[in-house]
PDB file of N, CA and C in Angstrom:
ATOM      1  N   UNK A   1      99.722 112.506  80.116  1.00  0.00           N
ATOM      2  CA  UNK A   1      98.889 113.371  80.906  1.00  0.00           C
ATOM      3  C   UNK A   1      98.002 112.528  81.809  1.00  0.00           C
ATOM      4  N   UNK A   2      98.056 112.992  82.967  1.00  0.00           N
ATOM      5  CA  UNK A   2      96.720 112.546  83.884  1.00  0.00           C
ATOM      6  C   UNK A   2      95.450 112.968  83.103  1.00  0.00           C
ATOM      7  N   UNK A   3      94.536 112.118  84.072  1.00  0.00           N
ATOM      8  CA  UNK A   3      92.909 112.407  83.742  1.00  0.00           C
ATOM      9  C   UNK A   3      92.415 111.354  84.995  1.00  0.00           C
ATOM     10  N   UNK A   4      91.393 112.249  85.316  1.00  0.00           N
ATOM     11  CA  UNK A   4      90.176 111.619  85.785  1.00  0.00           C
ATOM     12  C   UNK A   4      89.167 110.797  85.478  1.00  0.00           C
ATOM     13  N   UNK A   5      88.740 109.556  85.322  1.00  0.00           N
ATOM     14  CA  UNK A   5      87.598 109.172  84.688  1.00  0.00           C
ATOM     15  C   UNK A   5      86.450 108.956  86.165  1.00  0.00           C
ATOM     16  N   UNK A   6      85.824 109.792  86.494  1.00  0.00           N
ATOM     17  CA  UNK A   6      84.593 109.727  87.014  1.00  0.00           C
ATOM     18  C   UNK A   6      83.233 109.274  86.293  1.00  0.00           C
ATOM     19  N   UNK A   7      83.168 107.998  87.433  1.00  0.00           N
ATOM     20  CA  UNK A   7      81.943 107.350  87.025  1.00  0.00           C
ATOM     21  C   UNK A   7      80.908 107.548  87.749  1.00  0.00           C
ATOM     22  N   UNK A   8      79.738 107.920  86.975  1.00  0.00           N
ATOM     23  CA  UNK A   8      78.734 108.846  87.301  1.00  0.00           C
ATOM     24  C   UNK A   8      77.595 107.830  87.001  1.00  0.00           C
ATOM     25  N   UNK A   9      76.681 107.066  88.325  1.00  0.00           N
ATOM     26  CA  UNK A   9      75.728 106.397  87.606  1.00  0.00           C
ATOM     27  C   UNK A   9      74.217 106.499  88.390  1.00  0.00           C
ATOM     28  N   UNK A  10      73.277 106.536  87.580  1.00  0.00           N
ATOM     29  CA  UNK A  10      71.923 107.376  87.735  1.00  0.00           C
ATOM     30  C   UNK A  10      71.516 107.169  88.842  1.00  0.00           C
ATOM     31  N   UNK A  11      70.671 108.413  90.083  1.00  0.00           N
ATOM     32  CA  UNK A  11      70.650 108.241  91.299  1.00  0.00           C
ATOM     33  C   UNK A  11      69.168 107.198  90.830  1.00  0.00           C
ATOM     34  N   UNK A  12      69.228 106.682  92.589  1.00  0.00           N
ATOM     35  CA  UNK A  12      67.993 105.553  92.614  1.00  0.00           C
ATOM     36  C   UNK A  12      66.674 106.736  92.294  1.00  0.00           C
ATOM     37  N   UNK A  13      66.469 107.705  92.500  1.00  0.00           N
ATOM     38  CA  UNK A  13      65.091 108.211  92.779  1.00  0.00           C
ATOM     39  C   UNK A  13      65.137 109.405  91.205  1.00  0.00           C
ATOM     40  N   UNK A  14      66.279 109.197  90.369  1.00  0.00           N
ATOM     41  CA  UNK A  14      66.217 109.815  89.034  1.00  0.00           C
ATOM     42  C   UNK A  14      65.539 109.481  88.387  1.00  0.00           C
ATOM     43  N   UNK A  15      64.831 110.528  87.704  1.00  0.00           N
ATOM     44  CA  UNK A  15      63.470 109.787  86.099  1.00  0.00           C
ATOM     45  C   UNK A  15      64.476 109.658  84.728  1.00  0.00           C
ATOM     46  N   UNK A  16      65.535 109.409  84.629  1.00  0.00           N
ATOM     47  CA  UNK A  16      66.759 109.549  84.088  1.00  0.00           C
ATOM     48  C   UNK A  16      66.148 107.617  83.381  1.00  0.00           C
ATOM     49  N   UNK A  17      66.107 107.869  82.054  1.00  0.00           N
ATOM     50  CA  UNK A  17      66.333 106.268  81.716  1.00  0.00           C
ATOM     51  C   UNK A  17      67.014 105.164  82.194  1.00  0.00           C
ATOM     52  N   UNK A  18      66.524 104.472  83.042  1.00  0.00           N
ATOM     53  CA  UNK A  18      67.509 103.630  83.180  1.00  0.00           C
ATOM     54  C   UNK A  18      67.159 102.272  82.719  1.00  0.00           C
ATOM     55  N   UNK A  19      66.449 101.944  81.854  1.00  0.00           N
ATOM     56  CA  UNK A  19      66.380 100.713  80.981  1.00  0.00           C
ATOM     57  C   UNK A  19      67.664  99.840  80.446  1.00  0.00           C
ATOM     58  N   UNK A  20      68.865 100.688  80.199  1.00  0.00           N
ATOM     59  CA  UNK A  20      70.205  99.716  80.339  1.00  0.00           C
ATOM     60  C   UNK A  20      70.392  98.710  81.498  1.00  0.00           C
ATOM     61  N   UNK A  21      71.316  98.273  81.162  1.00  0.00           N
ATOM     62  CA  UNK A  21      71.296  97.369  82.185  1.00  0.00           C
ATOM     63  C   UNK A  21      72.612  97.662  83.166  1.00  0.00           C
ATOM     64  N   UNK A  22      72.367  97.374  84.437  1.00  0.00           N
ATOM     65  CA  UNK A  22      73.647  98.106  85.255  1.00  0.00           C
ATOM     66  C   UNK A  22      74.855  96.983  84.820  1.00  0.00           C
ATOM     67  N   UNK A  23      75.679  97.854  85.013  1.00  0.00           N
ATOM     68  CA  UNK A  23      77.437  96.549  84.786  1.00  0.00           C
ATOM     69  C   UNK A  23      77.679  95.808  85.701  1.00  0.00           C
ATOM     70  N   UNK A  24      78.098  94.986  85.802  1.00  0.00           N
ATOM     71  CA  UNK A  24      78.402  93.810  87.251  1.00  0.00           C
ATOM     72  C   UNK A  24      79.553  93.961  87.701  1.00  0.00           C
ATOM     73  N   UNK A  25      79.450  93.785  88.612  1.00  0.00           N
ATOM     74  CA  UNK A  25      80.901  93.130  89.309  1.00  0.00           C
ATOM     75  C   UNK A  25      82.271  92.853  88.458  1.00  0.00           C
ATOM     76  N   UNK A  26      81.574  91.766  88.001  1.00  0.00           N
ATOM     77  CA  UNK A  26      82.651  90.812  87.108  1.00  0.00           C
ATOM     78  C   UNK A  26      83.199  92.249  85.813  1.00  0.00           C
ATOM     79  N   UNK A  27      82.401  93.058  85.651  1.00  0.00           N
ATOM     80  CA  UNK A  27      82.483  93.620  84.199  1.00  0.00           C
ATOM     81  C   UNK A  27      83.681  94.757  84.447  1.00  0.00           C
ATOM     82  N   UNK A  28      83.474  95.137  85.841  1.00  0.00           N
ATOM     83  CA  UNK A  28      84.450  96.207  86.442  1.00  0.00           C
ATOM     84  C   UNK A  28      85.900  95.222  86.489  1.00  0.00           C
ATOM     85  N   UNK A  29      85.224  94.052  87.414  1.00  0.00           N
ATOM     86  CA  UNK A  29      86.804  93.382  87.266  1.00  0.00           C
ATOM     87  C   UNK A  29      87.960  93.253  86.225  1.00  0.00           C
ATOM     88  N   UNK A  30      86.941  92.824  84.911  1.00  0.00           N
ATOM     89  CA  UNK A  30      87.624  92.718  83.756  1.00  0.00           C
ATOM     90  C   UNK A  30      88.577  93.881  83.718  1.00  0.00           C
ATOM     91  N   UNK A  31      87.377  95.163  83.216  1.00  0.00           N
ATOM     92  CA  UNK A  31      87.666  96.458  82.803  1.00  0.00           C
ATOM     93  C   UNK A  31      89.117  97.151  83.618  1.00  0.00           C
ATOM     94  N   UNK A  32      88.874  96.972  84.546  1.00  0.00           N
ATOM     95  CA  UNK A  32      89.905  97.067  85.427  1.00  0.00           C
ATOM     96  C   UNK A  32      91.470  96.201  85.244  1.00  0.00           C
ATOM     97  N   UNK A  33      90.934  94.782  85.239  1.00  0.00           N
ATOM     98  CA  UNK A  33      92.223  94.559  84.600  1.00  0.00           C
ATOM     99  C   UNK A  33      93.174  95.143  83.858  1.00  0.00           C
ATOM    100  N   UNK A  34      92.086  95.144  82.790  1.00  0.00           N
ATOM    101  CA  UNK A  34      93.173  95.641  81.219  1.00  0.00           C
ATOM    102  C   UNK A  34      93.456  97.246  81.438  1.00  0.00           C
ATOM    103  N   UNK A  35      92.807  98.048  82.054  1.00  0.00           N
ATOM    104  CA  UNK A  35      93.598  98.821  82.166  1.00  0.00           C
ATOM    105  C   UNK A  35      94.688  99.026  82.744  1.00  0.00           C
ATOM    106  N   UNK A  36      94.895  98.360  84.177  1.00  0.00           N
ATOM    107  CA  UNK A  36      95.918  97.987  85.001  1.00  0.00           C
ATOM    108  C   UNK A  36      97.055  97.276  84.071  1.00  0.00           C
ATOM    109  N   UNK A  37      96.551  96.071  83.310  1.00  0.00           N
ATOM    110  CA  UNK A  37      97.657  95.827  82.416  1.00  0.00           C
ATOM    111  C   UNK A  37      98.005  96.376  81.410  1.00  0.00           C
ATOM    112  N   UNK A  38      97.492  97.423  80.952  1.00  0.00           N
ATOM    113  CA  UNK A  38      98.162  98.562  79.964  1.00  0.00           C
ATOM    114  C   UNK A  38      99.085  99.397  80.335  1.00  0.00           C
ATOM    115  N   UNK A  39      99.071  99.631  81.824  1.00  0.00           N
ATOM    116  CA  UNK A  39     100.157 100.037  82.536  1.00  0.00           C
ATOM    117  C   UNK A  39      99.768 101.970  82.709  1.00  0.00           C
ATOM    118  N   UNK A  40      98.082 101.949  82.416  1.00  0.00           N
ATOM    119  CA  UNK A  40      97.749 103.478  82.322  1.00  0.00           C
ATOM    120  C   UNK A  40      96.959 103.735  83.967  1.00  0.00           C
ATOM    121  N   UNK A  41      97.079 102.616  84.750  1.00  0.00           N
ATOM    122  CA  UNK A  41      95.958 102.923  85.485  1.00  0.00           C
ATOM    123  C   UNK A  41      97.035 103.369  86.932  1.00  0.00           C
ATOM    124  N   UNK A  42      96.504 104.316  87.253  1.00  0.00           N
ATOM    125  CA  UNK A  42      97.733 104.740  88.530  1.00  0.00           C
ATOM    126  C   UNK A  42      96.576 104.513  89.969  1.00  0.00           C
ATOM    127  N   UNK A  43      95.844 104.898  89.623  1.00  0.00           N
ATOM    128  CA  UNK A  43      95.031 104.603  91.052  1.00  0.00           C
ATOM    129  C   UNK A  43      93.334 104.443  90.550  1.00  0.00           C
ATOM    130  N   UNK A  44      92.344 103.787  91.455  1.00  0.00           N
ATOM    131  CA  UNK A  44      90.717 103.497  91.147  1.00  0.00           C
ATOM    132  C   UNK A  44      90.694 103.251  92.562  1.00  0.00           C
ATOM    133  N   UNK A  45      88.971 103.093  92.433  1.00  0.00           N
ATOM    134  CA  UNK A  45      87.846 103.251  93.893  1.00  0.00           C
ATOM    135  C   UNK A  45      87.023 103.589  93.777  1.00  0.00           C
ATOM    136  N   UNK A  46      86.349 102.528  94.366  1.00  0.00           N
ATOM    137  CA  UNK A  46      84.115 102.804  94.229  1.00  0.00           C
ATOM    138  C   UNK A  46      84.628 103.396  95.593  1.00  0.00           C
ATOM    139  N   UNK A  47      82.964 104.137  95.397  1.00  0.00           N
ATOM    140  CA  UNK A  47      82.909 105.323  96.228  1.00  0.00           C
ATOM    141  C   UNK A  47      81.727 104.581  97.028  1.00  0.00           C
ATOM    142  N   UNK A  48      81.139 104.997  98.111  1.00  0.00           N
ATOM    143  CA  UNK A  48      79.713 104.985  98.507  1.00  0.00           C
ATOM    144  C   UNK A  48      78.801 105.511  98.001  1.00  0.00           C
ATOM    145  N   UNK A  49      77.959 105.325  97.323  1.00  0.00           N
ATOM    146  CA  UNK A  49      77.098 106.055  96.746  1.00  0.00           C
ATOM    147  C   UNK A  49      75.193 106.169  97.775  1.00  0.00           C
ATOM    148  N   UNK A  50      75.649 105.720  98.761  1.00  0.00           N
ATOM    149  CA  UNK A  50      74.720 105.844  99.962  1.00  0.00           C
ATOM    150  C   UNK A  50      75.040 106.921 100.671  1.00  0.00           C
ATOM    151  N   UNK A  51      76.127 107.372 101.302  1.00  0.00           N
ATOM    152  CA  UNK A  51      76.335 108.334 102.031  1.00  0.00           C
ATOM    153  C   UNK A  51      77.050 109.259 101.598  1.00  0.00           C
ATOM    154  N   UNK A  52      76.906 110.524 101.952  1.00  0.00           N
ATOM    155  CA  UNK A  52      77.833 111.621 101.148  1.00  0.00           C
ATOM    156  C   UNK A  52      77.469 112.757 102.782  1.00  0.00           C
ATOM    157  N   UNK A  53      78.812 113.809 102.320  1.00  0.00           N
ATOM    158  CA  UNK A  53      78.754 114.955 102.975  1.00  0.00           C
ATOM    159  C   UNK A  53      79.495 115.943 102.577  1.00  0.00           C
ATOM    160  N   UNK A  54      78.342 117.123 102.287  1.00  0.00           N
ATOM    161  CA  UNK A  54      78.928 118.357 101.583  1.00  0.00           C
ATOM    162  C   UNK A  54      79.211 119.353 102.862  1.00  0.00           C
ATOM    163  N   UNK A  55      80.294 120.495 102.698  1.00  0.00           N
ATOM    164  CA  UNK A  55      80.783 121.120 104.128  1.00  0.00           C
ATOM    165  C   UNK A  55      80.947 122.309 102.814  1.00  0.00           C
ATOM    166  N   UNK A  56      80.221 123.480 103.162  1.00  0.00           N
ATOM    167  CA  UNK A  56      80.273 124.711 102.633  1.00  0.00           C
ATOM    168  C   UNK A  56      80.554 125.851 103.065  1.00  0.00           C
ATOM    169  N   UNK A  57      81.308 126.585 102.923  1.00  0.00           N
ATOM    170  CA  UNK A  57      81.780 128.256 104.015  1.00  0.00           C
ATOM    171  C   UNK A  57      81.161 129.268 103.479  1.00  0.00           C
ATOM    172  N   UNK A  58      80.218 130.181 103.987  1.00  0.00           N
ATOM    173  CA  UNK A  58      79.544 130.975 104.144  1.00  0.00           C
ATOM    174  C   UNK A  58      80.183 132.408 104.131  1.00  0.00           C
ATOM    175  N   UNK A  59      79.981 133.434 103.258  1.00  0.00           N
ATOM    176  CA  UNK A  59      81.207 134.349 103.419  1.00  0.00           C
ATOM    177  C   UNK A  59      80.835 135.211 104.668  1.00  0.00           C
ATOM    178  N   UNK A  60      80.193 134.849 105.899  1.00  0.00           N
ATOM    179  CA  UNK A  60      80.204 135.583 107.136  1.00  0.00           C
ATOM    180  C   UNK A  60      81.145 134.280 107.758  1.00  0.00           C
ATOM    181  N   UNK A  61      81.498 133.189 106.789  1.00  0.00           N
ATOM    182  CA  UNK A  61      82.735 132.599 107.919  1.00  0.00           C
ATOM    183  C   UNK A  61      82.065 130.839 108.018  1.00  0.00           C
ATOM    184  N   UNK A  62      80.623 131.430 108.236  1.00  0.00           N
ATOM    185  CA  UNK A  62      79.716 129.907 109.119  1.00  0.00           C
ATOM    186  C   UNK A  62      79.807 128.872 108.319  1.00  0.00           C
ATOM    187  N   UNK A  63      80.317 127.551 109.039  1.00  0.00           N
ATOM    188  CA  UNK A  63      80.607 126.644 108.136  1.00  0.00           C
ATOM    189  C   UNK A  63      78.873 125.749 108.123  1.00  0.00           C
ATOM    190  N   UNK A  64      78.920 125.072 107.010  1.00  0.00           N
ATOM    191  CA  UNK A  64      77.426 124.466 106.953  1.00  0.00           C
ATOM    192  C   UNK A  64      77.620 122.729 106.530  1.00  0.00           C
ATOM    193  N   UNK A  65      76.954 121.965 107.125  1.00  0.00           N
ATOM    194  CA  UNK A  65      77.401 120.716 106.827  1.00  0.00           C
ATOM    195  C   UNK A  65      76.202 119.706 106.635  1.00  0.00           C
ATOM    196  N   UNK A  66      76.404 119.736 105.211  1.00  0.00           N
ATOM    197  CA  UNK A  66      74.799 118.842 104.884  1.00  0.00           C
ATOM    198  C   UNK A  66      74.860 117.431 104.577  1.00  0.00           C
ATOM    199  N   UNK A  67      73.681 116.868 104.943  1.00  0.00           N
ATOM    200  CA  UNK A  67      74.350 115.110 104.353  1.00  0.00           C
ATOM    201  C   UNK A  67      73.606 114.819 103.313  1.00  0.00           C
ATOM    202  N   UNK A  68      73.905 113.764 102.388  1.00  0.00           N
ATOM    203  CA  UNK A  68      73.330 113.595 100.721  1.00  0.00           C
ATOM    204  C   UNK A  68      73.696 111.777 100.709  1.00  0.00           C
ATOM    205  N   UNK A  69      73.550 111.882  99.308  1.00  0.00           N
ATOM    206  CA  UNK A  69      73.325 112.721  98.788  1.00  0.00           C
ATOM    207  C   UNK A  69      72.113 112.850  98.474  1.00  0.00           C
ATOM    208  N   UNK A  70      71.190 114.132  97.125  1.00  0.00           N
ATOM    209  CA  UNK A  70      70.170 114.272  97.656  1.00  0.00           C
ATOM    210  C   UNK A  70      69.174 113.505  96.337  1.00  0.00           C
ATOM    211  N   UNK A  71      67.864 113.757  96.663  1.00  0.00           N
ATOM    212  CA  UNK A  71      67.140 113.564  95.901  1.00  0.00           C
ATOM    213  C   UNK A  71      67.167 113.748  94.862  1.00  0.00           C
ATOM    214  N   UNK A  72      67.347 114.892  94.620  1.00  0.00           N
ATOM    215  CA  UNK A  72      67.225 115.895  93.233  1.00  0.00           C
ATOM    216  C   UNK A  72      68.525 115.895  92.539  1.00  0.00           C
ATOM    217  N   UNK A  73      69.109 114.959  93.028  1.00  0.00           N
ATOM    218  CA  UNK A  73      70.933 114.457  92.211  1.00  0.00           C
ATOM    219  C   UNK A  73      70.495 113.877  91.227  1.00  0.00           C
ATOM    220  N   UNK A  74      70.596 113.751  89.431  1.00  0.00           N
ATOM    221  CA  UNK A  74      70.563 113.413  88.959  1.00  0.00           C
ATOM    222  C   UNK A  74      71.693 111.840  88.700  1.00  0.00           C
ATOM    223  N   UNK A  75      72.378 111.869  89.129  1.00  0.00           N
ATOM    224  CA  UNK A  75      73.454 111.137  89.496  1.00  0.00           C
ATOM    225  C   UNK A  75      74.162 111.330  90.342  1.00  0.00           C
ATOM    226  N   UNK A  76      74.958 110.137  90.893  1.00  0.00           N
ATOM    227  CA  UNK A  76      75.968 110.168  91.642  1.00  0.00           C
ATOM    228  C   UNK A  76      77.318 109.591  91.377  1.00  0.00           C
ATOM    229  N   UNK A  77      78.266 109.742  91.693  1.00  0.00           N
ATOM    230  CA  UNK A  77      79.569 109.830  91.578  1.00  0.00           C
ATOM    231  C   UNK A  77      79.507 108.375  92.413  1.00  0.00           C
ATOM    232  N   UNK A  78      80.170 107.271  91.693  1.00  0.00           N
ATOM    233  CA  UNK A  78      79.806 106.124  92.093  1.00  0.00           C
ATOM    234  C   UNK A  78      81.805 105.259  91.970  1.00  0.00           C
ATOM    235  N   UNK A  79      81.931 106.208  91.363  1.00  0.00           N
ATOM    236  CA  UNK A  79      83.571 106.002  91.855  1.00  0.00           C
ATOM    237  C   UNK A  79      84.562 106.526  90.780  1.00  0.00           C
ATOM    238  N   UNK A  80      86.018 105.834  90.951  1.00  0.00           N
ATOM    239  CA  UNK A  80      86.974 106.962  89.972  1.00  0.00           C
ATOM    240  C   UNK A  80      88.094 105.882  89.250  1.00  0.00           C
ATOM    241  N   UNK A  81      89.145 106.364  87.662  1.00  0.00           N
ATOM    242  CA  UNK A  81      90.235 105.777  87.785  1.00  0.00           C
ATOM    243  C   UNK A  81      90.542 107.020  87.543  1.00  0.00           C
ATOM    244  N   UNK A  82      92.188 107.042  87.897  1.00  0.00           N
ATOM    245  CA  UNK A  82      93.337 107.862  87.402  1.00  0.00           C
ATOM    246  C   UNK A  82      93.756 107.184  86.334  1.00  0.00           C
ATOM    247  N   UNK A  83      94.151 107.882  85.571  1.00  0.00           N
ATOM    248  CA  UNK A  83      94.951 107.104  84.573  1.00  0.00           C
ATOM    249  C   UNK A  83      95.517 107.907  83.697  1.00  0.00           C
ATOM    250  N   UNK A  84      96.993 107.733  83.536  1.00  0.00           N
ATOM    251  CA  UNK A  84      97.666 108.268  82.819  1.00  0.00           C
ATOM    252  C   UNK A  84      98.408 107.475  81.426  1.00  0.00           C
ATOM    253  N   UNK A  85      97.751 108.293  80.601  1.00  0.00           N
ATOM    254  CA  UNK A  85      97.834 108.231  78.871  1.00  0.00           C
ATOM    255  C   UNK A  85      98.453 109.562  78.576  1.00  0.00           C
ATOM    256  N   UNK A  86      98.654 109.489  77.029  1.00  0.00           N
ATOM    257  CA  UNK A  86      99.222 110.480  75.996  1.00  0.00           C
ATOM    258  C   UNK A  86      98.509 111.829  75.831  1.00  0.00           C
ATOM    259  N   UNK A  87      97.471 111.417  76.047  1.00  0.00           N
ATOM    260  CA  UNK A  87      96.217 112.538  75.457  1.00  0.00           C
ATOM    261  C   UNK A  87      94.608 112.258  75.865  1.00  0.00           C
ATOM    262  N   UNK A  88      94.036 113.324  75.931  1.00  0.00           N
ATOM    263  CA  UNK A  88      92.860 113.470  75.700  1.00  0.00           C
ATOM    264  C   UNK A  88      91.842 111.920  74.603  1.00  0.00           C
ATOM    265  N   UNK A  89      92.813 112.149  73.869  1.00  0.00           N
ATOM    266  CA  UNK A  89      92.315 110.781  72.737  1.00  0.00           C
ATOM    267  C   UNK A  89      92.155 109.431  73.455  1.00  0.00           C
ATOM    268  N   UNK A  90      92.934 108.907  73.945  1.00  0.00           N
ATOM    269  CA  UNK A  90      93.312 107.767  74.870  1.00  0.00           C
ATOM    270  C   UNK A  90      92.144 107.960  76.213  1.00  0.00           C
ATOM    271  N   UNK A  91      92.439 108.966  76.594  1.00  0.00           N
ATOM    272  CA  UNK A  91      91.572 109.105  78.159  1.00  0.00           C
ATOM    273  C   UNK A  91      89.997 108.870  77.792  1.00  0.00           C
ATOM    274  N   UNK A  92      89.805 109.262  76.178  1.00  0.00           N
ATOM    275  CA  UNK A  92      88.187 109.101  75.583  1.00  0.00           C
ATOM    276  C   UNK A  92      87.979 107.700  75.625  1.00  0.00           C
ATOM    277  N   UNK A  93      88.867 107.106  74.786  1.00  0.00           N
ATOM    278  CA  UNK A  93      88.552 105.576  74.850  1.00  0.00           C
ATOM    279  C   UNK A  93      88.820 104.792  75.822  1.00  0.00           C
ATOM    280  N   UNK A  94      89.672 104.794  76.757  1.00  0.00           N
ATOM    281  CA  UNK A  94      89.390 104.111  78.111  1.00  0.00           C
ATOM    282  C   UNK A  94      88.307 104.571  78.723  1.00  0.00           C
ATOM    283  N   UNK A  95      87.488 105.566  78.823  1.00  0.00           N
ATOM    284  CA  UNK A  95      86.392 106.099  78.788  1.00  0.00           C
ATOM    285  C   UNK A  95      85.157 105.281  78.370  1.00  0.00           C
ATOM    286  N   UNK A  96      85.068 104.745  77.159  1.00  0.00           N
ATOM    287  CA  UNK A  96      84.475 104.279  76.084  1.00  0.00           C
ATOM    288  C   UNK A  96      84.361 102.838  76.498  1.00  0.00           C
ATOM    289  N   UNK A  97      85.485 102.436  76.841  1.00  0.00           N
ATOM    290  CA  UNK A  97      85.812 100.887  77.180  1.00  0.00           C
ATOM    291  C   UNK A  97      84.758 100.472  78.272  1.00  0.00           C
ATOM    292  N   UNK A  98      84.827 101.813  79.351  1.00  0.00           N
ATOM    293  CA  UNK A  98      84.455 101.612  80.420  1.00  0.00           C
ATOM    294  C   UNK A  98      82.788 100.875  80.976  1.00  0.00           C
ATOM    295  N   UNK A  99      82.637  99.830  81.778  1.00  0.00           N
ATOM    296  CA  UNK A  99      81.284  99.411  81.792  1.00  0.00           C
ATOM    297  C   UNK A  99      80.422 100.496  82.470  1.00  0.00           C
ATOM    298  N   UNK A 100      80.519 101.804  83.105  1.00  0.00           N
ATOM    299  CA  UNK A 100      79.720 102.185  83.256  1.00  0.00           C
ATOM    300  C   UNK A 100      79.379 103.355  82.689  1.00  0.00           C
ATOM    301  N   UNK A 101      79.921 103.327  81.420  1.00  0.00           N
ATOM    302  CA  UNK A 101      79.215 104.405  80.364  1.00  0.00           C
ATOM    303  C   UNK A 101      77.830 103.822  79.693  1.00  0.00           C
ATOM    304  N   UNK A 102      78.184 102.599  79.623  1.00  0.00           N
ATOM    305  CA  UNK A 102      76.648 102.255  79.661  1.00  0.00           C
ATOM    306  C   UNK A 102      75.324 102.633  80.144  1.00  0.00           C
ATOM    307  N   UNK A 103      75.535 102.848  81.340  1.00  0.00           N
ATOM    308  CA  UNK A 103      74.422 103.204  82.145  1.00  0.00           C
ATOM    309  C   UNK A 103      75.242 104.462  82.771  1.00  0.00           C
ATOM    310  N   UNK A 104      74.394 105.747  82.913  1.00  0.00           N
ATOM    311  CA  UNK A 104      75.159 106.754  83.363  1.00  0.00           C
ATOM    312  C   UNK A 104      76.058 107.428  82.406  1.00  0.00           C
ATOM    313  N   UNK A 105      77.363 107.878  83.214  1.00  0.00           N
ATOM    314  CA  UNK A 105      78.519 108.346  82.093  1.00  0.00           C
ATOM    315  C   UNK A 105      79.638 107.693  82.700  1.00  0.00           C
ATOM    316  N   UNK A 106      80.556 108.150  82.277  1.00  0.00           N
ATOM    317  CA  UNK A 106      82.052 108.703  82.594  1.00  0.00           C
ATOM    318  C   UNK A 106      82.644 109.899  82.221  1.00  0.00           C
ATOM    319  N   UNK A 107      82.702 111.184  83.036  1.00  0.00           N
ATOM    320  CA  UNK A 107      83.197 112.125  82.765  1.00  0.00           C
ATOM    321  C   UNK A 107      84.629 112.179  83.184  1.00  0.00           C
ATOM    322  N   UNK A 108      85.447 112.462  81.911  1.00  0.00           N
ATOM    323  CA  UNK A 108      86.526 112.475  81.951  1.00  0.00           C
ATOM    324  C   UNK A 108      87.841 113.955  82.249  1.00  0.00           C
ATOM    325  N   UNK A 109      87.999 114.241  83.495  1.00  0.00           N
ATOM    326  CA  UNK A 109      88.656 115.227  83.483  1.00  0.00           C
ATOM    327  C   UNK A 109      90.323 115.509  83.821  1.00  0.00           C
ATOM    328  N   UNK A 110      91.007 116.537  83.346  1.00  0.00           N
ATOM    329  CA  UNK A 110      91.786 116.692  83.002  1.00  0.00           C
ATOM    330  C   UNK A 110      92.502 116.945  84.472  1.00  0.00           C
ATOM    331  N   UNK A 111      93.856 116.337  84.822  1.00  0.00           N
ATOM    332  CA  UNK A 111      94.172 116.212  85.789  1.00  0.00           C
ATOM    333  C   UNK A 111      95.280 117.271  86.053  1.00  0.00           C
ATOM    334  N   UNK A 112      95.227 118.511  86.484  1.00  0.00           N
ATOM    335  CA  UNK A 112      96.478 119.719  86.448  1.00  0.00           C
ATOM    336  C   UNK A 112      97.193 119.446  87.925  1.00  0.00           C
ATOM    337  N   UNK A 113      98.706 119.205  87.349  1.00  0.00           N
ATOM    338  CA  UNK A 113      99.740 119.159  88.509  1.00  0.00           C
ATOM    339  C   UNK A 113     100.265 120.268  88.437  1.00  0.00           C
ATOM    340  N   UNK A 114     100.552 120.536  89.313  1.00  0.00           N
ATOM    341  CA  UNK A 114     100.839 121.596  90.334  1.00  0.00           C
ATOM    342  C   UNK A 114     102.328 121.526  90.520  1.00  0.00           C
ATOM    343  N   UNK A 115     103.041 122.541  89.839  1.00  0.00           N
ATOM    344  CA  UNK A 115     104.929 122.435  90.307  1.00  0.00           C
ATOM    345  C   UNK A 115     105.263 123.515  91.117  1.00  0.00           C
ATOM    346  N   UNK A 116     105.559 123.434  92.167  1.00  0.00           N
ATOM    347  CA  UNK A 116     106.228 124.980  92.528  1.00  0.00           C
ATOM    348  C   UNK A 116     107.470 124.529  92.225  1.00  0.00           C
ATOM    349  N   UNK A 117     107.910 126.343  91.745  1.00  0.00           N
ATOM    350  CA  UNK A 117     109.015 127.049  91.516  1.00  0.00           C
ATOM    351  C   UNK A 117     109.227 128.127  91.182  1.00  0.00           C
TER     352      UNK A 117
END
């Protein structure tokens, strides 16, 4: 099964603990490795976590286009892996593995493909 692991790590202006210590560079590199060499990782990417833009439709039609992200974000979405494992079980602990559950989370979601027929 696919899954999402979104890494979610505390915005700068959050009262959100952040006494952990952030993960480095090097720690993603690792992390990244071994998943890549487990052969579960299908795609990853840091995100910007400086600029964002939300685009919302209005049910009179009007489209609305705001830029972020904002203050009052408790976090931000600071980047992603795909990765495909067996289960839910597996997607927890690469999860777990991950350096930026440390600080922040990793929310892990369930990836639904889509077949027509």
């Amino acid at each position: 099964m696919k899954y999402l692991l979104l890494l979610n790590t505390p915005s700068p202006d959050s009262v959100e603990d952040q006494s952990a210590e952030a993960p480095t560079v090097e720690e993603f590199v690792t992390f990244t490795k071994a998943i890549s060499d487990a052969g579960v990782m299908l795609d990853s990417q840091a995100l910007d976590i400086s600029h964002a833009t939300t685009v919302r439709v209005r049910a009179d039609g009007e489209r609305v286009v705001t830029d972020g992200p904002f203050a009052e974000t408790r976090e931000i979405v600071g980047g992603y892996y795909l990765i495909d494992v067996p289960d839910l079980d597996a997607a927890l602990d690469w999860a777990a593995r991950c350096p930026g559950a440390r600080r922040g989370g990793v929310e892990v979601r369930t990836v639904w493909e889509w077949r027509e027929g």
